[in-house]
PDB file of N, CA and C in Angstrom:
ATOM      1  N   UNK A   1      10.073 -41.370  20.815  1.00  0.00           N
ATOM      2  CA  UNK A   1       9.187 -40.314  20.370  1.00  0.00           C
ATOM      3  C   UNK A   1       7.838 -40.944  20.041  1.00  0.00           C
ATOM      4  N   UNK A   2       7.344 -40.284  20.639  1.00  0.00           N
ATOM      5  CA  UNK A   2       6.025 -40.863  20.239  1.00  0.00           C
ATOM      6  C   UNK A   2       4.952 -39.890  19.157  1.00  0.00           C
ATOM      7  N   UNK A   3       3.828 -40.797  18.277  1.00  0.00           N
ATOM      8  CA  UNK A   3       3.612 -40.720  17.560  1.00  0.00           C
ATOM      9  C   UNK A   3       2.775 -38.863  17.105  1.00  0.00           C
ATOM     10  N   UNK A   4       2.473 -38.929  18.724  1.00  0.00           N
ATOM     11  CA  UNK A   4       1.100 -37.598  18.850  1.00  0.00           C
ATOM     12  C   UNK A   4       2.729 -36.230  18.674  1.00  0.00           C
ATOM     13  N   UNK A   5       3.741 -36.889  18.925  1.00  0.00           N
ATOM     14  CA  UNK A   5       4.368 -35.733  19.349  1.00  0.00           C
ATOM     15  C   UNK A   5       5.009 -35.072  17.496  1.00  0.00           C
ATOM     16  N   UNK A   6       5.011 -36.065  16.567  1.00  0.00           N
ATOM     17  CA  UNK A   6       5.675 -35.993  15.551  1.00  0.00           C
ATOM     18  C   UNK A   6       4.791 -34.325  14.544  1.00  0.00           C
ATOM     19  N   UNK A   7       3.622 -34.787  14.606  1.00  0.00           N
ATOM     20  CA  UNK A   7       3.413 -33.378  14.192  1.00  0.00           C
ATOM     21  C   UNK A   7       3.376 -32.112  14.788  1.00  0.00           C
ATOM     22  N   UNK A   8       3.650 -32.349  16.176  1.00  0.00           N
ATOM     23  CA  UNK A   8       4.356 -30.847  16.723  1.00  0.00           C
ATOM     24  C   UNK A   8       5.546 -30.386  16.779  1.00  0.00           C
ATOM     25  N   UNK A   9       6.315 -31.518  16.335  1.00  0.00           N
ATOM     26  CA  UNK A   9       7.522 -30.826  15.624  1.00  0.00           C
ATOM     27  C   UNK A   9       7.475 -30.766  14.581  1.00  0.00           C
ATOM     28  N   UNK A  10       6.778 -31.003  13.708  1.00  0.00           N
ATOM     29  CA  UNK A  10       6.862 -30.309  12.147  1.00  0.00           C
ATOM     30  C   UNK A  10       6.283 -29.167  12.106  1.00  0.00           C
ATOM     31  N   UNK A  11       5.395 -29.045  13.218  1.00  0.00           N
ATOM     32  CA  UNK A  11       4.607 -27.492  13.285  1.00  0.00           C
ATOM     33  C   UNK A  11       5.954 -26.310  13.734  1.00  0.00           C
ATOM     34  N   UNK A  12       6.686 -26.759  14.689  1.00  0.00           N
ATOM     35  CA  UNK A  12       7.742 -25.949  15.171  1.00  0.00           C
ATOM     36  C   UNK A  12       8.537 -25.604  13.801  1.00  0.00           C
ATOM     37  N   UNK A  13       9.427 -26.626  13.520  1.00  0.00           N
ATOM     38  CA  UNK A  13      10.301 -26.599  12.684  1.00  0.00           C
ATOM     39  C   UNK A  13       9.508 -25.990  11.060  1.00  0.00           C
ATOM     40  N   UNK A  14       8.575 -25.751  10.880  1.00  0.00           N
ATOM     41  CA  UNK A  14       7.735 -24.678   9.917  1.00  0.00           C
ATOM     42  C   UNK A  14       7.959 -23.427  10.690  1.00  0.00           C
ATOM     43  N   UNK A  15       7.741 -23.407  11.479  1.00  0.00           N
ATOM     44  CA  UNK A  15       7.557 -22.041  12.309  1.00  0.00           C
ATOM     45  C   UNK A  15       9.055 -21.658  12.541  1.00  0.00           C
ATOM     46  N   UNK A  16       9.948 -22.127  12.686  1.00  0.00           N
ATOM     47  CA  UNK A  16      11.357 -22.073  12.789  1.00  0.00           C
ATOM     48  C   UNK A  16      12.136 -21.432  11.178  1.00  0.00           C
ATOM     49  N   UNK A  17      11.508 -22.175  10.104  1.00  0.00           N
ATOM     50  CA  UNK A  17      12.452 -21.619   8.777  1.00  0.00           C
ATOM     51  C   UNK A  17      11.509 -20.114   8.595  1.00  0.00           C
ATOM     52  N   UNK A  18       9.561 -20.429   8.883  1.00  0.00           N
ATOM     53  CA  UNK A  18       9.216 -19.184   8.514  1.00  0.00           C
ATOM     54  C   UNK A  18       9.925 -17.856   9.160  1.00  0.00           C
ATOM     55  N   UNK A  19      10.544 -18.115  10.613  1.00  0.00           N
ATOM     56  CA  UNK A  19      11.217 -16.886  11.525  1.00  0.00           C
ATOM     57  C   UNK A  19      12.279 -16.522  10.657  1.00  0.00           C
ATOM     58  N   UNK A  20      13.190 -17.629  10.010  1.00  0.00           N
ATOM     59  CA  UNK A  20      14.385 -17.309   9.383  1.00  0.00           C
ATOM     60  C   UNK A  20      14.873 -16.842   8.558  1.00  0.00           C
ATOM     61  N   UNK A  21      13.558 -16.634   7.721  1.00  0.00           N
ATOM     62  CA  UNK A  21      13.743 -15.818   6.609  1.00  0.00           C
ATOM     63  C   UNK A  21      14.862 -15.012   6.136  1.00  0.00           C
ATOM     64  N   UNK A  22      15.643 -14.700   4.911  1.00  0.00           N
ATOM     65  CA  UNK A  22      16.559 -13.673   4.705  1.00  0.00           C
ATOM     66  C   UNK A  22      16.206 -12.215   4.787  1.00  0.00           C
ATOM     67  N   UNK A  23      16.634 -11.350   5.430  1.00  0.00           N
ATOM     68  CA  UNK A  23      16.388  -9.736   5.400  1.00  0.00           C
ATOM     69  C   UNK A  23      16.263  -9.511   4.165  1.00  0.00           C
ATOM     70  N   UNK A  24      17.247 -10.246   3.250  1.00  0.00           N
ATOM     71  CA  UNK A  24      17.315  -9.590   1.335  1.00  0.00           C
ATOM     72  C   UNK A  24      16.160 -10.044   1.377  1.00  0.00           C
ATOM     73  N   UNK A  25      15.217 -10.715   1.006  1.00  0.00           N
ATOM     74  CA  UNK A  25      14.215 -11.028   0.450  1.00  0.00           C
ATOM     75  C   UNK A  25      12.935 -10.206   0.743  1.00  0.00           C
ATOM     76  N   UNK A  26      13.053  -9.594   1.500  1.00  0.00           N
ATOM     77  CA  UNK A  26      12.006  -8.550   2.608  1.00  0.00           C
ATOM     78  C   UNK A  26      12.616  -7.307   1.703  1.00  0.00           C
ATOM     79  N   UNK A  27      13.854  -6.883   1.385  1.00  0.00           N
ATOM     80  CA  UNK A  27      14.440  -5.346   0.533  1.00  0.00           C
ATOM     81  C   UNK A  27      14.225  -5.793  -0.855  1.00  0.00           C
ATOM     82  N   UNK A  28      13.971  -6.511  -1.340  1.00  0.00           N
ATOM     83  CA  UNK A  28      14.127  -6.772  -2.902  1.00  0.00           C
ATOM     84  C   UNK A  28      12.821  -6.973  -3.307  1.00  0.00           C
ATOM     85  N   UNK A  29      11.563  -7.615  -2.580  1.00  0.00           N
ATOM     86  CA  UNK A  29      10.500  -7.511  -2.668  1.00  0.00           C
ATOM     87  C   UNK A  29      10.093  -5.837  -2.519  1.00  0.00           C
ATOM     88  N   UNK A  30      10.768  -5.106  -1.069  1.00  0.00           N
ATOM     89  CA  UNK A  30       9.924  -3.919  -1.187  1.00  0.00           C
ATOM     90  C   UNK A  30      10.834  -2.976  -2.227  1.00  0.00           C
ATOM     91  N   UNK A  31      11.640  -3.488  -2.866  1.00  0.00           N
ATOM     92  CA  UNK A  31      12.298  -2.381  -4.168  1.00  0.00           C
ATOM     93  C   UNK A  31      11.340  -2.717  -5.285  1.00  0.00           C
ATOM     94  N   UNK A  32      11.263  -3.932  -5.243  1.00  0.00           N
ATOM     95  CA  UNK A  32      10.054  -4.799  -7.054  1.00  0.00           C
ATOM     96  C   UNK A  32       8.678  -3.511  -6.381  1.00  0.00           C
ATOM     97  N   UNK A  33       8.074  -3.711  -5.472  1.00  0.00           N
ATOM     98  CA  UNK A  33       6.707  -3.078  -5.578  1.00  0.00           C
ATOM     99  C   UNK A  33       6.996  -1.692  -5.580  1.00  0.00           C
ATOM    100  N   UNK A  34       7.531  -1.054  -5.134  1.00  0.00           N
ATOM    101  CA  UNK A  34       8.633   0.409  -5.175  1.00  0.00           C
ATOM    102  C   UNK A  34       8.465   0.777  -6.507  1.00  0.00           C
ATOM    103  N   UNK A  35       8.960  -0.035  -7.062  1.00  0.00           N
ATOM    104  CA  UNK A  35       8.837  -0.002  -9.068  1.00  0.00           C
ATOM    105  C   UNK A  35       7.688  -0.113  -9.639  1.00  0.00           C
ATOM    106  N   UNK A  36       6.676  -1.432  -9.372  1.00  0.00           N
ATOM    107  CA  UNK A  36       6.046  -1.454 -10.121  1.00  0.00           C
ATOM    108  C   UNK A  36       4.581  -0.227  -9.942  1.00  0.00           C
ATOM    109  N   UNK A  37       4.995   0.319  -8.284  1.00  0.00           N
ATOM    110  CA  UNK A  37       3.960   1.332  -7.924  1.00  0.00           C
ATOM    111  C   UNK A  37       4.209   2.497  -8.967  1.00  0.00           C
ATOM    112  N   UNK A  38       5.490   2.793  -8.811  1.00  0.00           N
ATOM    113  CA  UNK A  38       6.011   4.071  -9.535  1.00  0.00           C
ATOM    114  C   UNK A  38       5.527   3.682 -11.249  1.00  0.00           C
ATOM    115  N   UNK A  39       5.380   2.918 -11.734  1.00  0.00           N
ATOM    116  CA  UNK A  39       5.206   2.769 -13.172  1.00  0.00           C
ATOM    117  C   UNK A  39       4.146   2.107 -13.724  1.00  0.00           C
ATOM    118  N   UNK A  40       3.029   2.010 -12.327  1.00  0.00           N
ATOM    119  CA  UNK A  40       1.661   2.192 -12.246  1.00  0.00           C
ATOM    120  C   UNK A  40       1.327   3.372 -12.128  1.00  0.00           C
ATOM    121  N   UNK A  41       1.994   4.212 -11.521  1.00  0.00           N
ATOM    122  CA  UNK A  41       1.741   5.720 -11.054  1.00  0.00           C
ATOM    123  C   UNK A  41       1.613   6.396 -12.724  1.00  0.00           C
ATOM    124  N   UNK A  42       2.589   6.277 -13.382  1.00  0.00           N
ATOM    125  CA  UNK A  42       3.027   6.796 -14.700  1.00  0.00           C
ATOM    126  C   UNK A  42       1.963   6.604 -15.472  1.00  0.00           C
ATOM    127  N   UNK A  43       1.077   4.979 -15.838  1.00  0.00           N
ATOM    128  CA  UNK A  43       0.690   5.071 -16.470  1.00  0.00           C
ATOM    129  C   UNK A  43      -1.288   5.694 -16.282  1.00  0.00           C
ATOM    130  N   UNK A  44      -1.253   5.822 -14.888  1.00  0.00           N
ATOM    131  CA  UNK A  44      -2.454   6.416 -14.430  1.00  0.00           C
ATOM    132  C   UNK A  44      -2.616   7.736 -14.534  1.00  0.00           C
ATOM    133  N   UNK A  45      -1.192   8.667 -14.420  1.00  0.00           N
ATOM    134  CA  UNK A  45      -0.933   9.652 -14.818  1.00  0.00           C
ATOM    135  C   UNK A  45      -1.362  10.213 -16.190  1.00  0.00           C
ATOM    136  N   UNK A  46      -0.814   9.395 -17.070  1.00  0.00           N
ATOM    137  CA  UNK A  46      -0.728   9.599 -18.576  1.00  0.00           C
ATOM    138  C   UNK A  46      -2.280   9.504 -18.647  1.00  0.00           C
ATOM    139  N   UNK A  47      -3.124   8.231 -18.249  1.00  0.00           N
ATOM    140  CA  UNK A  47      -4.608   8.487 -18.854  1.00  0.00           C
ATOM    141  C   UNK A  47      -5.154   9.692 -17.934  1.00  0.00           C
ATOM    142  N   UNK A  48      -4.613   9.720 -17.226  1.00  0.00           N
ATOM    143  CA  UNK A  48      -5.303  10.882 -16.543  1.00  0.00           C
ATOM    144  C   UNK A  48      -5.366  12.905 -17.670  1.00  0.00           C
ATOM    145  N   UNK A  49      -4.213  12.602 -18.485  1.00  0.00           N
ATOM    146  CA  UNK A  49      -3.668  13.767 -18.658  1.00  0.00           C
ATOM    147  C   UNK A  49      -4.501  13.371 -20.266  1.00  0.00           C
ATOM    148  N   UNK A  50      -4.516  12.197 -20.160  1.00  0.00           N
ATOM    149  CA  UNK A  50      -5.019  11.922 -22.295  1.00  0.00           C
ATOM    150  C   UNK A  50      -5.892  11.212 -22.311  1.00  0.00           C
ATOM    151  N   UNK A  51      -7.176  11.132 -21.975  1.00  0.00           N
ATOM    152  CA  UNK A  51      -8.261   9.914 -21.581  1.00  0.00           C
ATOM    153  C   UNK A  51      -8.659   9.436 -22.396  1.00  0.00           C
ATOM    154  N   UNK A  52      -8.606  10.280 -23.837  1.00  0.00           N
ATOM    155  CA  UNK A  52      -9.754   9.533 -24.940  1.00  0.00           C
ATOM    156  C   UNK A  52      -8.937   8.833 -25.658  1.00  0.00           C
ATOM    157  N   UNK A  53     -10.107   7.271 -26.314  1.00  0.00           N
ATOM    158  CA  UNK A  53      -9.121   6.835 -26.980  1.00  0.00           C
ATOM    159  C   UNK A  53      -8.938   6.771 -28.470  1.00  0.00           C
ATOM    160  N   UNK A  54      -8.839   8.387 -28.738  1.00  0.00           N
ATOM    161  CA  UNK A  54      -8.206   8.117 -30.138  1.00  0.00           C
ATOM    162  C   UNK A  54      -6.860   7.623 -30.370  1.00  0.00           C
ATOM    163  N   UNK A  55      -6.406   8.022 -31.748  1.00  0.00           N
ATOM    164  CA  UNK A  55      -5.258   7.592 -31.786  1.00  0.00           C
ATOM    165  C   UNK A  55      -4.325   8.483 -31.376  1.00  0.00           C
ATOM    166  N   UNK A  56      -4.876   9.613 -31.745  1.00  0.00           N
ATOM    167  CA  UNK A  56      -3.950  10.638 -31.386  1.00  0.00           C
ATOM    168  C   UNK A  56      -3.945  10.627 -29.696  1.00  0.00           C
ATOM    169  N   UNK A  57      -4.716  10.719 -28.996  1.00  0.00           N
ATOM    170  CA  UNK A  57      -4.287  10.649 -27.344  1.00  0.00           C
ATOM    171  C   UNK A  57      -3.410   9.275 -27.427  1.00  0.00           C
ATOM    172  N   UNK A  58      -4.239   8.210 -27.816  1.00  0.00           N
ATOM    173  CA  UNK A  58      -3.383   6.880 -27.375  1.00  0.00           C
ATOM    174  C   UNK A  58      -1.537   7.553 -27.750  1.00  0.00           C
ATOM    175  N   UNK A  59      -1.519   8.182 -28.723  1.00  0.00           N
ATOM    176  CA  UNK A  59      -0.130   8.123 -29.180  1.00  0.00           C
ATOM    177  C   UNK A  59       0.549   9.212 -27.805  1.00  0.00           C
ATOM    178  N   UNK A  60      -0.251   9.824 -27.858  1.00  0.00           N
ATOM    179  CA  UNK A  60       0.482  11.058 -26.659  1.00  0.00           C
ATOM    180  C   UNK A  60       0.605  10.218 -25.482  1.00  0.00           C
ATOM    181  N   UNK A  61      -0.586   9.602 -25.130  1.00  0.00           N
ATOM    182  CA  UNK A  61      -0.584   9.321 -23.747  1.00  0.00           C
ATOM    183  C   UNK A  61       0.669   8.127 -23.450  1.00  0.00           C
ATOM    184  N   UNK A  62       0.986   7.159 -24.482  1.00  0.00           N
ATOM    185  CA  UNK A  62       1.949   5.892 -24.724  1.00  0.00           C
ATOM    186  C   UNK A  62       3.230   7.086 -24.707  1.00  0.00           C
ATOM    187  N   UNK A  63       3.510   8.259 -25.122  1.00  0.00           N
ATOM    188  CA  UNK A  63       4.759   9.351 -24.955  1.00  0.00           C
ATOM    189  C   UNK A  63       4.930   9.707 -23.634  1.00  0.00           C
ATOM    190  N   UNK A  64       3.941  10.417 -22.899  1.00  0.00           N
ATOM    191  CA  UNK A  64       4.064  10.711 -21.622  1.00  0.00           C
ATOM    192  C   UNK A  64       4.232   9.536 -20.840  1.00  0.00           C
ATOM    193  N   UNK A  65       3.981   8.347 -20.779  1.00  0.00           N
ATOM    194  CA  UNK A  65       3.859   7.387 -20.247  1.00  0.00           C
ATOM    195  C   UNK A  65       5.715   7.098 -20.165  1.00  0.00           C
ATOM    196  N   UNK A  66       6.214   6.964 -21.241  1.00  0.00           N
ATOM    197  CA  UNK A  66       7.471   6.580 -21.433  1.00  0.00           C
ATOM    198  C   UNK A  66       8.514   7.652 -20.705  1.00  0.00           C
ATOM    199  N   UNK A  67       8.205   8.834 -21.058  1.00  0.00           N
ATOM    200  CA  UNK A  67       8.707   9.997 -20.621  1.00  0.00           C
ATOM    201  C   UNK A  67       8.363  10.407 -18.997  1.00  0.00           C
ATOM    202  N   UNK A  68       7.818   9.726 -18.155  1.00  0.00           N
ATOM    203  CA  UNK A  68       7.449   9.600 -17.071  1.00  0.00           C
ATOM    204  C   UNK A  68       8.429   8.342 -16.228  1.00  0.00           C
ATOM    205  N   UNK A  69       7.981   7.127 -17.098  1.00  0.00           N
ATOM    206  CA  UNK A  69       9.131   6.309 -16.948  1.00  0.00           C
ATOM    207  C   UNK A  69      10.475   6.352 -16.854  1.00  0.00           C
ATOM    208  N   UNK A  70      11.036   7.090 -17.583  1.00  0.00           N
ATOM    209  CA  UNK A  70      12.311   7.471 -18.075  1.00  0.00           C
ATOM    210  C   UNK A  70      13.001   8.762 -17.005  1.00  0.00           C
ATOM    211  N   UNK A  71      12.133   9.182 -16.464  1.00  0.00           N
ATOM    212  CA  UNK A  71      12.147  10.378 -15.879  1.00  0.00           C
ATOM    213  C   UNK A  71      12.774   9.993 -14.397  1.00  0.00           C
ATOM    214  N   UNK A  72      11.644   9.243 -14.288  1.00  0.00           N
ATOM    215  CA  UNK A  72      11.841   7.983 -12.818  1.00  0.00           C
ATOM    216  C   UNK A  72      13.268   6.934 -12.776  1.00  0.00           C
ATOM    217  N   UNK A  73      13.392   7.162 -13.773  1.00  0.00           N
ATOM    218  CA  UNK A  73      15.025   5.873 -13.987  1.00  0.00           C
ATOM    219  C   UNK A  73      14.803   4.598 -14.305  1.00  0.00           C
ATOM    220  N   UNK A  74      13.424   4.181 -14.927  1.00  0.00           N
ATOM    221  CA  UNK A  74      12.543   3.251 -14.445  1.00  0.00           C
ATOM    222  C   UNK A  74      12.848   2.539 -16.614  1.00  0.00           C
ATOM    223  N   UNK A  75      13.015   1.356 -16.852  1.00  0.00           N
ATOM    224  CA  UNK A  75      13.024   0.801 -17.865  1.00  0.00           C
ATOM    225  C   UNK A  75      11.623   0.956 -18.608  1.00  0.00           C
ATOM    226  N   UNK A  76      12.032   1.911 -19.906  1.00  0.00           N
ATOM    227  CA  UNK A  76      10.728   2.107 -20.688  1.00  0.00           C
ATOM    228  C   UNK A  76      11.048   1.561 -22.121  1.00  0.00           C
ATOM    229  N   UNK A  77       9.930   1.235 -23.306  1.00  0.00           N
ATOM    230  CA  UNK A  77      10.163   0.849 -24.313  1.00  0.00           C
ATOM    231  C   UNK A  77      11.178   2.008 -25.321  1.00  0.00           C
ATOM    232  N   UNK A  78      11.891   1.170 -26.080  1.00  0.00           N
ATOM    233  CA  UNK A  78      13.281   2.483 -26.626  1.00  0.00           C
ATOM    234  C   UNK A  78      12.296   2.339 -28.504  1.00  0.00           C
ATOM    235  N   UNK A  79      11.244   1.145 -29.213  1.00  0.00           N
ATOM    236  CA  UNK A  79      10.864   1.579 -29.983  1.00  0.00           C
ATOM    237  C   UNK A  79      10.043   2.239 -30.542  1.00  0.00           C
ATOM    238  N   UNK A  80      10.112   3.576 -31.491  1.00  0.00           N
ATOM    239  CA  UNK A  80       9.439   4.782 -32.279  1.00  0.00           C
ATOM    240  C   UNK A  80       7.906   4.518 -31.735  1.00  0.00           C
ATOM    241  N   UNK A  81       7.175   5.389 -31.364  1.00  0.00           N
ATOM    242  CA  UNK A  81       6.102   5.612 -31.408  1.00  0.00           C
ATOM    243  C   UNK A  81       5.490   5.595 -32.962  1.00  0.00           C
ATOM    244  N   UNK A  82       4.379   4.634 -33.377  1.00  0.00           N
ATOM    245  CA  UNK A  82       3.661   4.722 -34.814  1.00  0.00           C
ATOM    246  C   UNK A  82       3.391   6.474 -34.680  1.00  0.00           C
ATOM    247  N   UNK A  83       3.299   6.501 -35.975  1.00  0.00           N
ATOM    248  CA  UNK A  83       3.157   7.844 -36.854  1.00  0.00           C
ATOM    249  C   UNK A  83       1.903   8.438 -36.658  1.00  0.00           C
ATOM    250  N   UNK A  84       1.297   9.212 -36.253  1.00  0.00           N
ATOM    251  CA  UNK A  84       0.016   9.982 -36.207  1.00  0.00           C
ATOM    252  C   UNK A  84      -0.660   9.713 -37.904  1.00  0.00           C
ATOM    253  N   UNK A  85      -1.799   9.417 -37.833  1.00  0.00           N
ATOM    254  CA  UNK A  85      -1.958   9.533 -39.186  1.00  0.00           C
ATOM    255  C   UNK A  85      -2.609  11.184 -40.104  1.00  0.00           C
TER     256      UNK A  85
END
C-alpha cells in the first residue's frame, strides 16, 4: 500500500460508518424535536394570549403554559404557582 493511497481509505471508511448510521437515531432525534417544537409552541402561545409582564399575566401566562403542556402529554412543572399578590 502505498502511502498517497492511505488517506483515501480513511476518506472511504468515514464515508462508510457515516452511510451506517442506526435508523433509531434518525426516530429519536425526530421524536426530541417533535417535543421540544410542541413545548415551544406552548410557551409562544401563552405569551401570545398574556404579553405583559406583570405579575399577574406572568402568573397566568406560567398556568396556561403548563396547562398546554399537560394537555399535549408533554412533562410540565407539578410545583404551586406563587400567590397573586
Amino acid at each position: 500500500m502505498t502511502r498517497s493511497s492511505v488517506p483515501g481509505l480513511l476518506l472511504l471508511a468515514l464515508a462508510a460508518l457515516a452511510v451506517a448510521r442506526p435508523a433509531g437515531a434518525d426516530q429519536n432525534q425526530q421524536t426530541s424535536d417533535a417535543e421540544w417544537r410542541a413545548m415551544d409552541n406552548c410557551a409562544h402561545e401563552a405569551f401570545r394570549k398574556f404579553p405583559d409582564y406583570t405579575h399577574e399575566s406572568n402568573l397566568k401566562r406560567e398556568a396556561y403554559r403548563r396547562a398546554c403542556l399537560r394537555k399535549k402529554g408533554l412533562p410540565a412543572p407539578d410545583d404551586p404557582l406563587p400567590q397573586p399578590h
